[in-house]
C-alpha atoms as a PDB file:
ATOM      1  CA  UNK A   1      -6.996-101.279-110.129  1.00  0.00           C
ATOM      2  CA  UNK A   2     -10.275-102.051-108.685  1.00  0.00           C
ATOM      3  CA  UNK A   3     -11.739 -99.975-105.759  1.00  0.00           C
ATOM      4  CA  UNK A   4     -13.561-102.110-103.939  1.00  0.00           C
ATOM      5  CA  UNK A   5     -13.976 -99.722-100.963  1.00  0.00           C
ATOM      6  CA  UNK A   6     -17.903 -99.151-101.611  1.00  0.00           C
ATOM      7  CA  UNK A   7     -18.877-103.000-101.973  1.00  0.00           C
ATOM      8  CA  UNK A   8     -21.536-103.943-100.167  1.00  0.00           C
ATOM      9  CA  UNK A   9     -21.309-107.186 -97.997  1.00  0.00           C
ATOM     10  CA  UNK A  10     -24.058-109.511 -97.371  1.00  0.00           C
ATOM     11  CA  UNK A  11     -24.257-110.650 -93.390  1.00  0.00           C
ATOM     12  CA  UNK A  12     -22.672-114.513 -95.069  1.00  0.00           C
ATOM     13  CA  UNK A  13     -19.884-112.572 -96.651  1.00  0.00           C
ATOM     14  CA  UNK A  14     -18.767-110.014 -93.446  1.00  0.00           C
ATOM     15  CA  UNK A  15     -19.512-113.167 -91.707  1.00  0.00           C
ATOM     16  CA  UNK A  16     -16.609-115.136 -93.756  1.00  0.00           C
ATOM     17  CA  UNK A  17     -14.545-111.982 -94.188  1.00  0.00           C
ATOM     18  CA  UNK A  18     -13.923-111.834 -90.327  1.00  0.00           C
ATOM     19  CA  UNK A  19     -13.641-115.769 -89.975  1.00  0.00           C
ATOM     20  CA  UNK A  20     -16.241-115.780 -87.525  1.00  0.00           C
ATOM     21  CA  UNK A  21     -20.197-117.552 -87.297  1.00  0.00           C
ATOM     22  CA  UNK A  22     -23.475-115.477 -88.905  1.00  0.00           C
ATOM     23  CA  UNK A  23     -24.716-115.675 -85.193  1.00  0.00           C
ATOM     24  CA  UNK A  24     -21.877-113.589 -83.845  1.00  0.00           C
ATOM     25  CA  UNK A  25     -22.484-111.013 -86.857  1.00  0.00           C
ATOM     26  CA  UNK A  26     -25.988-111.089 -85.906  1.00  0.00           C
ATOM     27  CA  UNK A  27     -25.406-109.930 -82.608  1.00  0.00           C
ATOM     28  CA  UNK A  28     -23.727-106.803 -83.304  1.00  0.00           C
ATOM     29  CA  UNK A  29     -25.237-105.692 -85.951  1.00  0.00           C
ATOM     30  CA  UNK A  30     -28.395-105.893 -83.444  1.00  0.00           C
ATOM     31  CA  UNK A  31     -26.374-104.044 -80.510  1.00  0.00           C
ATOM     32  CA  UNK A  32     -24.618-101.692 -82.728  1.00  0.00           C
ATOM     33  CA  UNK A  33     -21.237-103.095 -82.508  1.00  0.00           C
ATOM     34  CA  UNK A  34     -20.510-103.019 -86.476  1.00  0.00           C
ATOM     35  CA  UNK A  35     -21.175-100.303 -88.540  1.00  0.00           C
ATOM     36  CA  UNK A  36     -24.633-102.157 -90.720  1.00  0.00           C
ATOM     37  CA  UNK A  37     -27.381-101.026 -92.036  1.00  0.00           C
ATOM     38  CA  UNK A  38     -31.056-102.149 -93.071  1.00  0.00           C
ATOM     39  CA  UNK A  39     -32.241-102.621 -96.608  1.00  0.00           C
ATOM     40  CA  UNK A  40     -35.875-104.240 -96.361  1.00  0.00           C
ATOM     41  CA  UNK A  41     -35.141-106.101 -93.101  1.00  0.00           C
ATOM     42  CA  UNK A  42     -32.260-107.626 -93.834  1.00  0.00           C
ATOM     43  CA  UNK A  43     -28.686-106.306 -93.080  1.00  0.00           C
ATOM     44  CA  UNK A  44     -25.849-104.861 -95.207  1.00  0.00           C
ATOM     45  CA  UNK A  45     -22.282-103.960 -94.710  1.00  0.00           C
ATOM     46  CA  UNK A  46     -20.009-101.804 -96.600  1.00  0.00           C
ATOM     47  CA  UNK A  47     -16.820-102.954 -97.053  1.00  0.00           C
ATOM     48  CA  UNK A  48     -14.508 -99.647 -96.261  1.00  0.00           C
ATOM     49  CA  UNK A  49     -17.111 -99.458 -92.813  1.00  0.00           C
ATOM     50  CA  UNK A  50     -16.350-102.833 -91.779  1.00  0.00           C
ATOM     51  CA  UNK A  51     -12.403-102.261 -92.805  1.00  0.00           C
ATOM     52  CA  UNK A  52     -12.056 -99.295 -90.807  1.00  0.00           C
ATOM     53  CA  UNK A  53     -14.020-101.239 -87.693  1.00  0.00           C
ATOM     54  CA  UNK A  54     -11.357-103.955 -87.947  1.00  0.00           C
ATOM     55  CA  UNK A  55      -8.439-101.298 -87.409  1.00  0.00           C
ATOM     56  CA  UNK A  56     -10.494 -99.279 -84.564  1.00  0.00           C
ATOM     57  CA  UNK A  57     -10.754-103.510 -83.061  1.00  0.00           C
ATOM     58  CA  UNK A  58      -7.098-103.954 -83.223  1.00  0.00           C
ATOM     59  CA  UNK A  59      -6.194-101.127 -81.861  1.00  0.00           C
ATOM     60  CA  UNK A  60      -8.373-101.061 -78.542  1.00  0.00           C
ATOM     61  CA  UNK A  61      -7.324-104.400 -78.404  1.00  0.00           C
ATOM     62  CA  UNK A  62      -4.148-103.052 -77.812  1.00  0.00           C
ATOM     63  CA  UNK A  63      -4.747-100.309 -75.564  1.00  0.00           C
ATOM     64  CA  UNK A  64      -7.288-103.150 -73.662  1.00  0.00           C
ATOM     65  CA  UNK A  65      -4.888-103.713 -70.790  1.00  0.00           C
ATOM     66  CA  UNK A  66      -5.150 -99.457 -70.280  1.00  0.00           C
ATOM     67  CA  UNK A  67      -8.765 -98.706 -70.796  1.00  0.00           C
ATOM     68  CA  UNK A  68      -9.817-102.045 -68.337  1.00  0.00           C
ATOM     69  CA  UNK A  69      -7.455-100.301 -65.656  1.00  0.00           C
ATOM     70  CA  UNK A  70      -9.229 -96.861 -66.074  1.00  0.00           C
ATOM     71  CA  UNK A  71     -12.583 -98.232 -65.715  1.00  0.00           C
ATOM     72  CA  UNK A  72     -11.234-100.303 -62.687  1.00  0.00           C
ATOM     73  CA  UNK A  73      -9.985 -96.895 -61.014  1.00  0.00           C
ATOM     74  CA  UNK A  74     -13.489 -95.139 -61.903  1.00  0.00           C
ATOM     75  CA  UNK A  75     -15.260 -97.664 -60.038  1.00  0.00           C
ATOM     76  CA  UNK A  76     -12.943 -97.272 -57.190  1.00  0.00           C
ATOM     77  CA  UNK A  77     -13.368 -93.588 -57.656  1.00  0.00           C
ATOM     78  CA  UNK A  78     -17.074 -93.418 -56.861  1.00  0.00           C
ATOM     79  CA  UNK A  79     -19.779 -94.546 -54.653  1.00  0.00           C
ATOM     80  CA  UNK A  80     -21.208 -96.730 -56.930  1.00  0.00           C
ATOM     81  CA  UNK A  81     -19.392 -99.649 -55.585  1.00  0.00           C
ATOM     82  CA  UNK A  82     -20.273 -99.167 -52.092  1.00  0.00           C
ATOM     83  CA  UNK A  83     -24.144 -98.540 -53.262  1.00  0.00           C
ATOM     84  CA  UNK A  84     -24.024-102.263 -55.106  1.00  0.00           C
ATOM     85  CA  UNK A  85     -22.400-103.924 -52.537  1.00  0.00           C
ATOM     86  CA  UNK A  86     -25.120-102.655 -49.821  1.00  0.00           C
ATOM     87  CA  UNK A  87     -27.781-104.036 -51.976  1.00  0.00           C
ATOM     88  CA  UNK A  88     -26.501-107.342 -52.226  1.00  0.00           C
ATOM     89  CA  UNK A  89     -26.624-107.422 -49.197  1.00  0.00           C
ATOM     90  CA  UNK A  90     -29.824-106.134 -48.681  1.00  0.00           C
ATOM     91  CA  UNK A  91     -31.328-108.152 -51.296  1.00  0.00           C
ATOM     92  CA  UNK A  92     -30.903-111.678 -49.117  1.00  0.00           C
ATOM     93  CA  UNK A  93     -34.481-111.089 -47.946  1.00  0.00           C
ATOM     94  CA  UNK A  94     -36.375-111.277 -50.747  1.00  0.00           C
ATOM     95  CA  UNK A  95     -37.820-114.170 -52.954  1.00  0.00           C
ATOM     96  CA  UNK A  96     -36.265-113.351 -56.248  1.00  0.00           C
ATOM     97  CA  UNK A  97     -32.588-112.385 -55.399  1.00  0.00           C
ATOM     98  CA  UNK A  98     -31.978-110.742 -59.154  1.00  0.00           C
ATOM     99  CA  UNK A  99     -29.442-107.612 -59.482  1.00  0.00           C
ATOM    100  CA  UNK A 100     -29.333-106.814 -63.075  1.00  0.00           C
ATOM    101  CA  UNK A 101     -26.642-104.023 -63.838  1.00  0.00           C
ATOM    102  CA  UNK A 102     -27.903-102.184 -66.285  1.00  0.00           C
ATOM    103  CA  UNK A 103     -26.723 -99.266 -68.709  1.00  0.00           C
ATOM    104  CA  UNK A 104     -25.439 -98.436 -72.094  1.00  0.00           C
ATOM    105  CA  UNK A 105     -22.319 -99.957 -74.203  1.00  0.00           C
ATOM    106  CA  UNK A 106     -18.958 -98.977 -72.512  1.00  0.00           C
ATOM    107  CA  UNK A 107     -20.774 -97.601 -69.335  1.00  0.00           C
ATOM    108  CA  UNK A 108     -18.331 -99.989 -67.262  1.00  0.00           C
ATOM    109  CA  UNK A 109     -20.900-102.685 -66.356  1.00  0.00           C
ATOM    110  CA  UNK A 110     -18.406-106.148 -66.132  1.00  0.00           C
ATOM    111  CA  UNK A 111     -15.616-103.314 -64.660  1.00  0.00           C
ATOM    112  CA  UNK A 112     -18.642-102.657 -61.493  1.00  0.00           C
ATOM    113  CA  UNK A 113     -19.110-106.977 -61.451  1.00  0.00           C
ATOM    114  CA  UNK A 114     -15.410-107.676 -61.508  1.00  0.00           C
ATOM    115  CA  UNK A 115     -14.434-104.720 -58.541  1.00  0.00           C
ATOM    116  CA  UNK A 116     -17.854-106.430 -56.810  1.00  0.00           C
ATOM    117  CA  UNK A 117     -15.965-109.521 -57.221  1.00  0.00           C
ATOM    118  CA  UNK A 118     -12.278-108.672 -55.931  1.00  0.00           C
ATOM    119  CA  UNK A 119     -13.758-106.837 -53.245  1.00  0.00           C
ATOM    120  CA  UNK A 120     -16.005-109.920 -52.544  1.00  0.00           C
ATOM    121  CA  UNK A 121     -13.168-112.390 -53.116  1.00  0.00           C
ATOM    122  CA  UNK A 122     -14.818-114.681 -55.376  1.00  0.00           C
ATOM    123  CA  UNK A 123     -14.771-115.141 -59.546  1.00  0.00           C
ATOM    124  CA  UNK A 124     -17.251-113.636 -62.073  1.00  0.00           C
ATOM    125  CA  UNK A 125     -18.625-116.508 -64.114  1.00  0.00           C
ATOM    126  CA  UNK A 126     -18.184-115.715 -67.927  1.00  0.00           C
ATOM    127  CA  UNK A 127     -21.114-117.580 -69.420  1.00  0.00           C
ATOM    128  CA  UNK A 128     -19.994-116.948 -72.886  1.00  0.00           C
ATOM    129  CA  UNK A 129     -16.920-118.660 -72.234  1.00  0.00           C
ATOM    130  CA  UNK A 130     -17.425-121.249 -69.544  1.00  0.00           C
ATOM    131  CA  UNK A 131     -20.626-122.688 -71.055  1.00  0.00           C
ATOM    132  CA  UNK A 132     -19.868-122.388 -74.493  1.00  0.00           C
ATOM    133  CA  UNK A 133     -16.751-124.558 -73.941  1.00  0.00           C
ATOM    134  CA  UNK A 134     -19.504-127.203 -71.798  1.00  0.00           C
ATOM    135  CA  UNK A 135     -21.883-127.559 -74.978  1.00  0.00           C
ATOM    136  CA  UNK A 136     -19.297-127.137 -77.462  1.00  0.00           C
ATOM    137  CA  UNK A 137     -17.887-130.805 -76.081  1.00  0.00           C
ATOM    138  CA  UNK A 138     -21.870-131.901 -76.990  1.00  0.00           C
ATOM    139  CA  UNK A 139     -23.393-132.954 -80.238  1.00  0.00           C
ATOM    140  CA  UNK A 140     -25.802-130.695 -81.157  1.00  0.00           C
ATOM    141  CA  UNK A 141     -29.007-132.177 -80.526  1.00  0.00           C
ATOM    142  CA  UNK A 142     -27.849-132.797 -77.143  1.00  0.00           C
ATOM    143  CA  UNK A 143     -27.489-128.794 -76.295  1.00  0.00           C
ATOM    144  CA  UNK A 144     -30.504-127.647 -76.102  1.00  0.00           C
ATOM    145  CA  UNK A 145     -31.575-130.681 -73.901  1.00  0.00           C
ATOM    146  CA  UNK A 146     -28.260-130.190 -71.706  1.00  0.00           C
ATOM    147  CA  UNK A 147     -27.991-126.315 -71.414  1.00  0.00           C
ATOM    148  CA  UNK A 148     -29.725-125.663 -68.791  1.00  0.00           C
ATOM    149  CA  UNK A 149     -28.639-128.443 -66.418  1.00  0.00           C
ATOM    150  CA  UNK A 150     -25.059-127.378 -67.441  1.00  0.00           C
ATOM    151  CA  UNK A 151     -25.792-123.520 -66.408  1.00  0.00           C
ATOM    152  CA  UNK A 152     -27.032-125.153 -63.098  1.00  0.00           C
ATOM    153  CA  UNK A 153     -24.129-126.644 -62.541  1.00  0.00           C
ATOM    154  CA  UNK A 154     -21.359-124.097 -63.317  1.00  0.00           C
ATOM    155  CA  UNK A 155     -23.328-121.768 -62.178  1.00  0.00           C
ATOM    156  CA  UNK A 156     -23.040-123.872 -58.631  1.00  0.00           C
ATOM    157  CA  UNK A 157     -19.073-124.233 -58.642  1.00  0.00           C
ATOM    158  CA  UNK A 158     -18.960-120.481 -59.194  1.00  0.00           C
ATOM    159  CA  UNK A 159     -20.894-119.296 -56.601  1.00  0.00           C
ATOM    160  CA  UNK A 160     -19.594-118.018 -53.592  1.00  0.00           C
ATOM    161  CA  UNK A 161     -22.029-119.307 -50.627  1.00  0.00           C
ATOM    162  CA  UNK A 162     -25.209-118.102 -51.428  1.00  0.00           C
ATOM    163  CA  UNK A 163     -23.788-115.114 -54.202  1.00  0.00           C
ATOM    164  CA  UNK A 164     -23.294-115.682 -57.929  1.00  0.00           C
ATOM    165  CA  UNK A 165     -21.953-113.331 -60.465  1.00  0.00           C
ATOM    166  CA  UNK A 166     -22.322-113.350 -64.316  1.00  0.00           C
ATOM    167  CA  UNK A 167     -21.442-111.436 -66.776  1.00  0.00           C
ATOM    168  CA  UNK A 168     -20.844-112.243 -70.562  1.00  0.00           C
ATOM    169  CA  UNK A 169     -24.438-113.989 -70.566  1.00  0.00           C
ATOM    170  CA  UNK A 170     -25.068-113.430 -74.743  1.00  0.00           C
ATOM    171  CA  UNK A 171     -25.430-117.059 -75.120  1.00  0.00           C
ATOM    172  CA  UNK A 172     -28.264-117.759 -73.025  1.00  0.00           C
ATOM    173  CA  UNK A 173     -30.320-115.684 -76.257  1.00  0.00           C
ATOM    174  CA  UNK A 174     -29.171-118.245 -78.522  1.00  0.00           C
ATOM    175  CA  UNK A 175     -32.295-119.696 -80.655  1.00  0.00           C
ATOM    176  CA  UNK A 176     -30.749-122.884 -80.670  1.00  0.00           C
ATOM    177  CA  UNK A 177     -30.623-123.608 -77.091  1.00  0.00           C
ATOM    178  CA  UNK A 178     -34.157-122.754 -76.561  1.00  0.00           C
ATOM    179  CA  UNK A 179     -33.902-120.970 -73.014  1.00  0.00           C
ATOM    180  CA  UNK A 180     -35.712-117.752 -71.849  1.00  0.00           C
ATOM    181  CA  UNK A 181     -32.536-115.729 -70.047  1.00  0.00           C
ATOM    182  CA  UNK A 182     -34.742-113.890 -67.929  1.00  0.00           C
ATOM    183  CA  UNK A 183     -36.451-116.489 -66.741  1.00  0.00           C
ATOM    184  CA  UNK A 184     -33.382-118.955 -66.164  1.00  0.00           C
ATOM    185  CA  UNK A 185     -31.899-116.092 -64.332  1.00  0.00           C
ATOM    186  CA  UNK A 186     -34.833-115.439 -62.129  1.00  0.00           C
ATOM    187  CA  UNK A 187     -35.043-119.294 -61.597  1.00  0.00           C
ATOM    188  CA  UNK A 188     -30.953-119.323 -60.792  1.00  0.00           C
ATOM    189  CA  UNK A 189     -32.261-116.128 -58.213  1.00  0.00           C
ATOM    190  CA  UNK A 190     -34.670-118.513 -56.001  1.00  0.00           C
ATOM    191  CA  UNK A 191     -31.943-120.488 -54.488  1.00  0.00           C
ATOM    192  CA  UNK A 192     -28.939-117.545 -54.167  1.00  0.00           C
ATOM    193  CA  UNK A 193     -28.096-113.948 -54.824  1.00  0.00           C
ATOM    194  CA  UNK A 194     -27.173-113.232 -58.432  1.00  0.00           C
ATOM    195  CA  UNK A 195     -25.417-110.532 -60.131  1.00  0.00           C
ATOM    196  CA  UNK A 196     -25.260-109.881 -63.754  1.00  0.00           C
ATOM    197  CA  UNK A 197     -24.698-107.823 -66.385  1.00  0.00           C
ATOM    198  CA  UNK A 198     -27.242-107.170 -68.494  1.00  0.00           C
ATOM    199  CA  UNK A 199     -26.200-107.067 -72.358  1.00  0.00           C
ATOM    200  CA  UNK A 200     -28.926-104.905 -73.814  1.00  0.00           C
ATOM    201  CA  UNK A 201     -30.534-101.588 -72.549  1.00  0.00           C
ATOM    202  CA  UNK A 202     -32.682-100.381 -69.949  1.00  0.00           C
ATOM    203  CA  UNK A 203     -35.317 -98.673 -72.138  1.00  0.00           C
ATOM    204  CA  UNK A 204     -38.722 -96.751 -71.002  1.00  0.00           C
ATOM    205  CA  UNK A 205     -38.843 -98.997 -67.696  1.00  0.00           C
ATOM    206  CA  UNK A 206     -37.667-102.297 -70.100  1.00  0.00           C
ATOM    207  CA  UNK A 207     -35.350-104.407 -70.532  1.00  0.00           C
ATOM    208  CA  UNK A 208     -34.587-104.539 -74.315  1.00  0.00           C
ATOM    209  CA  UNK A 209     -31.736-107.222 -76.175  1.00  0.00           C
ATOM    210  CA  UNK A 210     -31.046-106.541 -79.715  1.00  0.00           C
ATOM    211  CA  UNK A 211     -33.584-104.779 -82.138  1.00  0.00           C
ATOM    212  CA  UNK A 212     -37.068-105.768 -83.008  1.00  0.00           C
ATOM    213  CA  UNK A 213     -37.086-107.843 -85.952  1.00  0.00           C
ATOM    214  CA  UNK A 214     -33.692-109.503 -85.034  1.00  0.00           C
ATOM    215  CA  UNK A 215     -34.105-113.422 -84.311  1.00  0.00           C
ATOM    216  CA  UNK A 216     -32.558-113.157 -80.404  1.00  0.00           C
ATOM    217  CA  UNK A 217     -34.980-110.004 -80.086  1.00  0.00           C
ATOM    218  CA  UNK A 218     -36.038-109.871 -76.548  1.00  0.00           C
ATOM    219  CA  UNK A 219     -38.841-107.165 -74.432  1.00  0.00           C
ATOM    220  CA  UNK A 220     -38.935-107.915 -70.532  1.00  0.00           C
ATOM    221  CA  UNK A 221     -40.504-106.070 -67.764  1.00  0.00           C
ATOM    222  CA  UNK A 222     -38.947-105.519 -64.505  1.00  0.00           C
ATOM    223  CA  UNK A 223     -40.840-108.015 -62.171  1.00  0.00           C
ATOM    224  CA  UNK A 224     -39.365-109.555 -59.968  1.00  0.00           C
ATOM    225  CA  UNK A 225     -35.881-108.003 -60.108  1.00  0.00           C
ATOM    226  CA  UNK A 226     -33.858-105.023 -58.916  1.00  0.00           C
ATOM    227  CA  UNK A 227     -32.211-102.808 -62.088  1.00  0.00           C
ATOM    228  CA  UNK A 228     -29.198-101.126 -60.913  1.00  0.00           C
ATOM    229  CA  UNK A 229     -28.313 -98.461 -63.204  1.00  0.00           C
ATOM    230  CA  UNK A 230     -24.671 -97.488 -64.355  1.00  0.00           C
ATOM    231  CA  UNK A 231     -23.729 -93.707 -64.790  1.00  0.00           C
ATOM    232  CA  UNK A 232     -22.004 -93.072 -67.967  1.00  0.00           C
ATOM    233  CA  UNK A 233     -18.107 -93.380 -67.626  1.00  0.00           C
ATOM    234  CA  UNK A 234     -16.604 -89.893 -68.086  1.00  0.00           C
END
């Protein structure tokens, strides 16, 4: 019988093997969420990495329900909390009302938002989800012309007076769609207070999304916003 544990996938082929779009593979490969690697720029996958990834997936998927409960009782746990919730407060008075939460992978980032949130009584706006579902009812040419009134908007019935929290915010770096996600976010921070998670890394005094050479790459500095970094769960 063949062993076909050392084959070596192309992004199109891990792409079809997990059913999902080259975009989405894209993305983390670039935040190391799959095991990949580089061979002149472009990426590779071996097959027994990617098979074990799909069992370590299904089974935090399982123990999801545990782990989101932990993190919840962390954030209780600590001052952190208290610390965030003082500087939204604090931040009404300036012109660019940006709180970016900041740390690495796992650090409990949406777990800070969404205790933010319950203690706040108001939703977390899941941009992935909410205005994926908006654009995905739009042909495409019409997208990139709509997406940013459409971010406006949900962004409005989400808000909580003048306070709006995001998290899940990935698809804002989508090519396609031809935003800047800093700069929509700062724009969004004019009119109200906004929290959100940041999905890449605070690095050197930057803000850094995916790797350099990646398509979605993006290198920000830290004007005209307030980084709030996250201690390290555990």
């Amino acid at each position: 019988m063949k062993d076909d544990t050392g084959e070596i996938f192309t992004l199109d082929e891990v792409a079809a093997y997990l059913k999902v779009g080259k975009r989405t593979v894209y993305r983390l490969a670039a935040a190391k969420k799959i095991p990949a690697f580089k061979v002149g720029g472009t990426w590779r996958f071996q097959r027994q990495e990617i098979d074990q990834w799909i069992k370590r997936q299904t089974a935090e998927a399982h123990g999801e329900k545990g782990l989101a409960d932990s993190r919840r009782e962390w954030v209780k746990g600590r001052p952190m909390l208290t610390r965030l919730d003082r500087l939204v407060d604090e931040i009404a008075a300036l012109h660019s009302k940006l709180i970016l939460l900041v740390g690495r992978p796992g650090c409990g980032k949406s777990a800070l938002l969404a205790e933010l949130a319950n203690q706040r009584g108001m939703k977390v706006m899941n941009v992935g989800a909410v205005l994926g579902k908006r654009l995905a009812a739009l042909a495409q040419r019409q997208r990139a012309l709509q997406a940013n009134v459409a971010m406006r908007e949900l962004a409005d019935e989400y808000a909580s007076g003048d306070l709006g929290l995001l998290d899940n915010i990935e698809l804002l770096f989508d090519q396609s769609l031809k935003l800047d996600p800093l700069d929509l976010l700062k724009r969004h921070a004019h009119a109200r207070r906004v929290v959100a998670v940041w999905p890449g890394e605070l690095r050197d005094g930057r803000l850094i999304y995916a790797e350099m050479g990646h398509p979605e790459y993006q290198d920000y500095g830290l004007d005209g916003l307030v980084p709030f970094e996250i201690e390290t769960v555990g």
